[in-house]
C-alpha atoms as a PDB file:
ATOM      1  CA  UNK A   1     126.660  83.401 125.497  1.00  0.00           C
ATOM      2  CA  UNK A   2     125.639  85.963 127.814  1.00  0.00           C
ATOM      3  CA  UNK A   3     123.265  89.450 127.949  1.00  0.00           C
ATOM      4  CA  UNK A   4     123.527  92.700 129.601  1.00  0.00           C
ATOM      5  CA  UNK A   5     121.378  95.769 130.012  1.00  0.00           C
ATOM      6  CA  UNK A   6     123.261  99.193 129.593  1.00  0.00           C
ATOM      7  CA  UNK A   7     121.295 102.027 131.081  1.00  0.00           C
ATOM      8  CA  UNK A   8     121.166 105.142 130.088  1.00  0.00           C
ATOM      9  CA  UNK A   9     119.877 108.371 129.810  1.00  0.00           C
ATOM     10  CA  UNK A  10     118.974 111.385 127.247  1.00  0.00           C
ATOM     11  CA  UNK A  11     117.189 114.580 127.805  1.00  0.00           C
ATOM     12  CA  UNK A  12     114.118 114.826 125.439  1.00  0.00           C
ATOM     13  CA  UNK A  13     114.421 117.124 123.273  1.00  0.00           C
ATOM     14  CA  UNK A  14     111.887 119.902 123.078  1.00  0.00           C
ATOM     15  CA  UNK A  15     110.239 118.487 126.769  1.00  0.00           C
ATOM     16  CA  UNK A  16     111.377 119.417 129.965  1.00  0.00           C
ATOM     17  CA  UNK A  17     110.598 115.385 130.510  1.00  0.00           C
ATOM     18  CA  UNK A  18     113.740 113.268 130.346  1.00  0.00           C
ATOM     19  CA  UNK A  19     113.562 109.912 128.427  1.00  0.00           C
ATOM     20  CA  UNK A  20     115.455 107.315 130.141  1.00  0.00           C
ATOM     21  CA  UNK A  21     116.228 103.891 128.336  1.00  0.00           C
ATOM     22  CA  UNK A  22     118.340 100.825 129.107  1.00  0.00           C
ATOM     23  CA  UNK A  23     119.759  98.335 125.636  1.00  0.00           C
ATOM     24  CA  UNK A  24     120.459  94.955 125.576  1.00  0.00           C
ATOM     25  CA  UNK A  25     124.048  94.427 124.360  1.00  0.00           C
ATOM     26  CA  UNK A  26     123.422  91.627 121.853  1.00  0.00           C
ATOM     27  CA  UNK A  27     121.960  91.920 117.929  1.00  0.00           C
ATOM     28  CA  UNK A  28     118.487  90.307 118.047  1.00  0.00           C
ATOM     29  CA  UNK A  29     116.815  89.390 114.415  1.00  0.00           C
ATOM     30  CA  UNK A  30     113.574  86.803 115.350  1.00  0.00           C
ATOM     31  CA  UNK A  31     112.666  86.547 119.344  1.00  0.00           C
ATOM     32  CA  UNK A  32     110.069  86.551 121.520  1.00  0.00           C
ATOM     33  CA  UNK A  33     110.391  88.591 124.681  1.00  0.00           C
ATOM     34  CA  UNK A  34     107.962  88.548 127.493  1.00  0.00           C
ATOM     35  CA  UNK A  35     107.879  90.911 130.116  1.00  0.00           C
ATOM     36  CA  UNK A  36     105.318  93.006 132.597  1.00  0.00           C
ATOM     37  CA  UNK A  37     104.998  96.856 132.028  1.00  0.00           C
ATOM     38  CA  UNK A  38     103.519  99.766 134.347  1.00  0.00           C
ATOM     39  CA  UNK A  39     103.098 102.920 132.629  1.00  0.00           C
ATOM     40  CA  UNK A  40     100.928 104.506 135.522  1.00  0.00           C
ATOM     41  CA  UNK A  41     103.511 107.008 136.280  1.00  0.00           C
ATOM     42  CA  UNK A  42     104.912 107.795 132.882  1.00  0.00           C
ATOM     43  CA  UNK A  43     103.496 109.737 129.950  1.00  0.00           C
ATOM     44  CA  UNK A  44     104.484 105.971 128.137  1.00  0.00           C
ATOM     45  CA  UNK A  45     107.047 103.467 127.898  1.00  0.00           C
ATOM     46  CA  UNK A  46     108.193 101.562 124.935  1.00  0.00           C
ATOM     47  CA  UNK A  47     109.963  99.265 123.623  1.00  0.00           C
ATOM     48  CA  UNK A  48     112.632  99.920 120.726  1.00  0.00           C
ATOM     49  CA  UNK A  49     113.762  96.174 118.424  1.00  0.00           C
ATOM     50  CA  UNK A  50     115.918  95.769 115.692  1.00  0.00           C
ATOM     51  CA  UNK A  51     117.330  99.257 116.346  1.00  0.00           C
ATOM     52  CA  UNK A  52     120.455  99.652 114.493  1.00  0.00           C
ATOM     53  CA  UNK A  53     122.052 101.784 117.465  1.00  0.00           C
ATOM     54  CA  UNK A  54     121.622 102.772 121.103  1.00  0.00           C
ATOM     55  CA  UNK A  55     122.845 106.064 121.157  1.00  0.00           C
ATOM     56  CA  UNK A  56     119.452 107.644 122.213  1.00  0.00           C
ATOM     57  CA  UNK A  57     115.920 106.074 123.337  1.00  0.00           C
ATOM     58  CA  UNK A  58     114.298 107.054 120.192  1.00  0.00           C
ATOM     59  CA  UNK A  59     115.697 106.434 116.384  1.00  0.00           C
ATOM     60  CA  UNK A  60     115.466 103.963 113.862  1.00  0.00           C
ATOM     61  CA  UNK A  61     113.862 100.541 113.856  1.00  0.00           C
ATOM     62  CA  UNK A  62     110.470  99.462 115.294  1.00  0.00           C
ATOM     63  CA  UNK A  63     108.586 101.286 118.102  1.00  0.00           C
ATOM     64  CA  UNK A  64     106.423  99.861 120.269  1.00  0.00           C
ATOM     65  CA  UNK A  65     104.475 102.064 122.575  1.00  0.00           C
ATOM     66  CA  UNK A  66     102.324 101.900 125.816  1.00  0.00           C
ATOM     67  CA  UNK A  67     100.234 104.723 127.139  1.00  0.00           C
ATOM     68  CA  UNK A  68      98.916 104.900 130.657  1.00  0.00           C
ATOM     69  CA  UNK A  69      95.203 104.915 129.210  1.00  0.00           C
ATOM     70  CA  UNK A  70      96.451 101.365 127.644  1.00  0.00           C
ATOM     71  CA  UNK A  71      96.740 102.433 123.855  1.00  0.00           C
ATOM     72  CA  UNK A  72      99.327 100.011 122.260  1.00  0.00           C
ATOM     73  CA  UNK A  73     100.969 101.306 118.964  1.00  0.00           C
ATOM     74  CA  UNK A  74     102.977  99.817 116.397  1.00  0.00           C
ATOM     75  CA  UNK A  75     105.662 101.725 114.586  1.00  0.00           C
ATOM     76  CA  UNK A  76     108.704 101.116 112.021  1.00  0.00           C
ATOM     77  CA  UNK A  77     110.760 104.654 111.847  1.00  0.00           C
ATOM     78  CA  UNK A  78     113.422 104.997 109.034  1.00  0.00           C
ATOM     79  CA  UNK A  79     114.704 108.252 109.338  1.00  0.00           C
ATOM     80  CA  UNK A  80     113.977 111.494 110.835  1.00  0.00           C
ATOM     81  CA  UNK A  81     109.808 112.141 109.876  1.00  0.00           C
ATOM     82  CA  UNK A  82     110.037 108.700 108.273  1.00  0.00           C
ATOM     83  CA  UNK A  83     107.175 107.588 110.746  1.00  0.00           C
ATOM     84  CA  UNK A  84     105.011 104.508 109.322  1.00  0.00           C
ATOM     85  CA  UNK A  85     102.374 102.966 111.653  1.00  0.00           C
ATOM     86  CA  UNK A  86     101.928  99.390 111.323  1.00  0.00           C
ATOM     87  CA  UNK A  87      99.446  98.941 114.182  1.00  0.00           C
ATOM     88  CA  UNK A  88      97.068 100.577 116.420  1.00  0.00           C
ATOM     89  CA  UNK A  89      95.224  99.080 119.514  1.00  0.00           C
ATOM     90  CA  UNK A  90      93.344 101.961 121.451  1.00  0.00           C
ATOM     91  CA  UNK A  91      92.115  99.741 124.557  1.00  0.00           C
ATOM     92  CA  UNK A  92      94.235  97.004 124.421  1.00  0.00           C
ATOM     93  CA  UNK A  93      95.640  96.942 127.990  1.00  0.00           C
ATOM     94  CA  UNK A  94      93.053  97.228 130.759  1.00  0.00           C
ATOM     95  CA  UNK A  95      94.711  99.859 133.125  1.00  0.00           C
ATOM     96  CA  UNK A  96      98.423 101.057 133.133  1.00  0.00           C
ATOM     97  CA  UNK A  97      99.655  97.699 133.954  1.00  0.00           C
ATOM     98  CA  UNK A  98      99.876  94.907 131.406  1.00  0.00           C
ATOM     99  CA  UNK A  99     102.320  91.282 130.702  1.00  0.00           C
ATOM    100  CA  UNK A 100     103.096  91.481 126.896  1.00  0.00           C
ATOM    101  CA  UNK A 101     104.388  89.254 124.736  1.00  0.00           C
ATOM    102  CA  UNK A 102     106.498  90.396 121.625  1.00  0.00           C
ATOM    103  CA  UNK A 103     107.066  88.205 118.642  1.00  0.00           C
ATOM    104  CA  UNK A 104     109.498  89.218 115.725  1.00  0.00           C
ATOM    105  CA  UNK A 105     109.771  86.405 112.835  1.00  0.00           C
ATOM    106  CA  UNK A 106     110.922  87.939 109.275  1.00  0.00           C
ATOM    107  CA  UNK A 107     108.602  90.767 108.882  1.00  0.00           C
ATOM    108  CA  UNK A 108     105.605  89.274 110.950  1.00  0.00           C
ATOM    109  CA  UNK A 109     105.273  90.959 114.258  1.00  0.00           C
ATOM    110  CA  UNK A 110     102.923  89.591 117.076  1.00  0.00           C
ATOM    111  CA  UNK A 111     101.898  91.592 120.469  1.00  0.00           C
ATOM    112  CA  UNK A 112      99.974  90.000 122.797  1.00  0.00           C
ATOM    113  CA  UNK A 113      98.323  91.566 125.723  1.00  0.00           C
ATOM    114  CA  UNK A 114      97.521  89.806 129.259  1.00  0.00           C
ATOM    115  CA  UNK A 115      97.673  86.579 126.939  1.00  0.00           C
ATOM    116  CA  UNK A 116      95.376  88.316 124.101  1.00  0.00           C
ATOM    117  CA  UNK A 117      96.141  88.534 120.752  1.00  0.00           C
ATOM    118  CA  UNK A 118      96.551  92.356 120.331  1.00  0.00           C
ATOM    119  CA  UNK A 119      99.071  92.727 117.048  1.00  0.00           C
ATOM    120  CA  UNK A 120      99.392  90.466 114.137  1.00  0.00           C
ATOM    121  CA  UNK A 121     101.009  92.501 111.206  1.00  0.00           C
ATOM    122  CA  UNK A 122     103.800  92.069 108.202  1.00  0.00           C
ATOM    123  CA  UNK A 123     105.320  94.803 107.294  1.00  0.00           C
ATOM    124  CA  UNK A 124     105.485  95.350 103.829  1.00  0.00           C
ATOM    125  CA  UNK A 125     108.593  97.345 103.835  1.00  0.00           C
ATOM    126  CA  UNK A 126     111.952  95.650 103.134  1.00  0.00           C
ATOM    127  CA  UNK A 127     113.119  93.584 106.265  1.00  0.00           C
ATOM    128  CA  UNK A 128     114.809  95.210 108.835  1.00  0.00           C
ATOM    129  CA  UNK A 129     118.551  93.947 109.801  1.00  0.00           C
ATOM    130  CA  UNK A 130     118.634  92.186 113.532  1.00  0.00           C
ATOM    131  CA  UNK A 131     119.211  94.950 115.660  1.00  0.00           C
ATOM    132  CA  UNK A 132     119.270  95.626 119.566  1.00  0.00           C
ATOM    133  CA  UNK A 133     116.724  95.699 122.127  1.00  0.00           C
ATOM    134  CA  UNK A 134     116.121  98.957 123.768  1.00  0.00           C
ATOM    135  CA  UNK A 135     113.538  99.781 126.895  1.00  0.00           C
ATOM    136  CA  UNK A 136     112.158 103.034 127.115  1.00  0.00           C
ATOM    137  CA  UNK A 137     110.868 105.505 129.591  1.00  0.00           C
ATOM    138  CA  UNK A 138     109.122 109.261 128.628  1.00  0.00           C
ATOM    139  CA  UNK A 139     108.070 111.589 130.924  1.00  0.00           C
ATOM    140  CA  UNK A 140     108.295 109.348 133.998  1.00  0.00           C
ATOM    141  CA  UNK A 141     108.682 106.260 135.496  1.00  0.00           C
ATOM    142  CA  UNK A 142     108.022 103.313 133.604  1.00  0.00           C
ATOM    143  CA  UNK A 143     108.309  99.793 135.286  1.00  0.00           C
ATOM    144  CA  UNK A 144     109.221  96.854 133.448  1.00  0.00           C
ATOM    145  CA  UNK A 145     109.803  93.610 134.847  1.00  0.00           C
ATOM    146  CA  UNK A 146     109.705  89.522 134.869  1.00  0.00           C
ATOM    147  CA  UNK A 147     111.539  89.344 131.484  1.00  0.00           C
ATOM    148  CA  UNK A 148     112.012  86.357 129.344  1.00  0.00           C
ATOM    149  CA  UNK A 149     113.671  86.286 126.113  1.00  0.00           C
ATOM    150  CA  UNK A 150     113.671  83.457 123.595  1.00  0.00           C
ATOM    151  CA  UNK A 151     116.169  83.279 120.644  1.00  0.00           C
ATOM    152  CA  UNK A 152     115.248  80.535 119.230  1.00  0.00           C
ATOM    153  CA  UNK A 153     117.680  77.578 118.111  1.00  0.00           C
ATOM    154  CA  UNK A 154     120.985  78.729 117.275  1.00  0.00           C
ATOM    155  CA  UNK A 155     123.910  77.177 115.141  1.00  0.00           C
ATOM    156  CA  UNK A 156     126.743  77.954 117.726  1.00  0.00           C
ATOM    157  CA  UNK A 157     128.440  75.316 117.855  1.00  0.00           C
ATOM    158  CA  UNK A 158     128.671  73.016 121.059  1.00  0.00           C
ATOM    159  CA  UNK A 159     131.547  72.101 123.373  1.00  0.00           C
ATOM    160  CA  UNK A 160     132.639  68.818 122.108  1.00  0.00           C
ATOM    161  CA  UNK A 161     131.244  65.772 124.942  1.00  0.00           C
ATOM    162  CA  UNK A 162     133.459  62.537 125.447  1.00  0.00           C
ATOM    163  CA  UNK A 163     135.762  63.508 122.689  1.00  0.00           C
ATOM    164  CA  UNK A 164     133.445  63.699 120.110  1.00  0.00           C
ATOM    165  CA  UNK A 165     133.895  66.268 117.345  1.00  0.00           C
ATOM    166  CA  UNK A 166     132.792  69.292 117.517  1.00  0.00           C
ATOM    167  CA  UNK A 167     129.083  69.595 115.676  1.00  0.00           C
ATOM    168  CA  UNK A 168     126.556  71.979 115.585  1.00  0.00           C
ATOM    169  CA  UNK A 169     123.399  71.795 117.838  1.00  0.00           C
ATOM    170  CA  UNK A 170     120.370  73.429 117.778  1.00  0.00           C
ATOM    171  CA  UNK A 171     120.123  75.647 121.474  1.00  0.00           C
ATOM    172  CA  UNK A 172     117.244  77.221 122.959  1.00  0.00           C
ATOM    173  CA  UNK A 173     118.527  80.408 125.548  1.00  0.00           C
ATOM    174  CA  UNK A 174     116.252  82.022 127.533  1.00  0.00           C
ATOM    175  CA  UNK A 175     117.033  85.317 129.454  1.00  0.00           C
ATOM    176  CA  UNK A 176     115.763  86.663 132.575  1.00  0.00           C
ATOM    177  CA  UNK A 177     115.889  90.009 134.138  1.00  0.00           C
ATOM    178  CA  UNK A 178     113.894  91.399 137.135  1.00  0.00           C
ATOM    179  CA  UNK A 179     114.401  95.191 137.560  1.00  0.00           C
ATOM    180  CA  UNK A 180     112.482  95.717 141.222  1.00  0.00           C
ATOM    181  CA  UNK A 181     112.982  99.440 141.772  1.00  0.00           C
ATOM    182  CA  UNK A 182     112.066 100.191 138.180  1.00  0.00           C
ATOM    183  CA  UNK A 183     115.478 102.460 137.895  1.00  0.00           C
ATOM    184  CA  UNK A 184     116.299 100.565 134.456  1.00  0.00           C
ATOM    185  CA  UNK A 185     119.473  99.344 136.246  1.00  0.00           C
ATOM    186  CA  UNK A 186     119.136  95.512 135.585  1.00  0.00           C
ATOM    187  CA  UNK A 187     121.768  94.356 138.562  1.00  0.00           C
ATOM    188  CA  UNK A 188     120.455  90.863 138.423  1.00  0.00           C
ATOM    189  CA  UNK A 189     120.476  88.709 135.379  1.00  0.00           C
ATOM    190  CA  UNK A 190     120.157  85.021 135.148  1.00  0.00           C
ATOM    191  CA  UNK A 191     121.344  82.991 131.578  1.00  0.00           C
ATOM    192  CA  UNK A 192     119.718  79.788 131.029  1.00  0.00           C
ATOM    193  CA  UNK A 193     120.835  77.681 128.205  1.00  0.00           C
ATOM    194  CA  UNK A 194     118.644  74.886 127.018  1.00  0.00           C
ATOM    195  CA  UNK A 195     120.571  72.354 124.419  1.00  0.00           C
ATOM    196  CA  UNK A 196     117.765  69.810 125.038  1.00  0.00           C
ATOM    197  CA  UNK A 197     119.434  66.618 125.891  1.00  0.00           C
ATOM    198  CA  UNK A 198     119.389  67.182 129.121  1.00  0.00           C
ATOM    199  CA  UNK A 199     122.116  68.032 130.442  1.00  0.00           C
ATOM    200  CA  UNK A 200     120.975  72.108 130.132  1.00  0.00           C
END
């Protein structure tokens, strides 16, 4: 399989600051996604999972937030004023800049910052459906970078080897995405796919 990043952008509405935000075109349900953030020149940036559509930065599905005074907050929206936090950190990243980890299993969601346990909540609410990924920019720029995503093993089946028949195998993928100039553009993008026999 393969991943892009579709950029995009949407006026904010009610701020003369524009929100800019870039979604991964494939349905994510439990992952872990690594990546480095720099919020020094943004009011925040976030990150938008199990979102079930891209048509604007903000909407349904979990929110989770970085402020330039390195506040980390946890949300699940569902619906317009439908707002529930889940998690608040107020001095969980030491600066603007930070490498965070993100882990989604069921409702159990894990954020770690610079390596530190930061997040460890279940929602109580009814699980969410696998949704996209979605980065997000307000009131700035917002720099994210040195991604790594990890699906887990998946049931697609595998090209059949030496005639064999075609069986499932279990297949770690990992993505990675570097995004130097920050512009949410994601030219570069390198698949690998792990079946663990080798021959990955």
């Amino acid at each position: 399989g393969s991943a892009d990043m579709i950029s995009a952008t949407a006026e904010a509405t009610g701020s003369a600051s524009n929100i800019r935000y870039a979604a991964m075109d494939r349905i994510l349900g439990n992952f872990e996604f690594r990546f480095d953030v720099d919020v020094s020149g943004a009011a925040f940036g976030a990150l938008r999972f199990r979102a079930p559509g891209v048509d604007t930065g903000f909407g349904n599905g979990y929110l989770l937030r970085f402020t330039r005074t390195g506040t980390v907050m946890l949300d699940r929206v569902d619906g317009e004023n439908q707002v529930t936090e889940l998690a608040y950190a107020g001095t969980a990243m030491r600066g603007a800049r930070a490498a965070i980890r993100l882990s989604v299993e069921g409702r159990r969601i894990r954020v770690f910052v610079d390596h530190l346990p930061t997040i460890d909540v279940v929602d109580e609410g009814p699980e969410l459906a696998a949704g996209a990924l979605v980065l997000v920019a307000c009131g700035g720029a917002v720099r994210f970078d040195n991604f790594q995503l990890e699906t887990g093993p998946n049931l697609f089946p595998a090209a059949a080897v030496n005639g064999a028949a075609l069986h499932r195998v279990a297949t770690d993928m990992s993505l990675r995405m570097s995004d130097p100039d920050g512009a949410l553009d994601f030219r570069g993008v390198r698949l690998d796919v792990d079946r663990g026999d080798g021959h990955g």
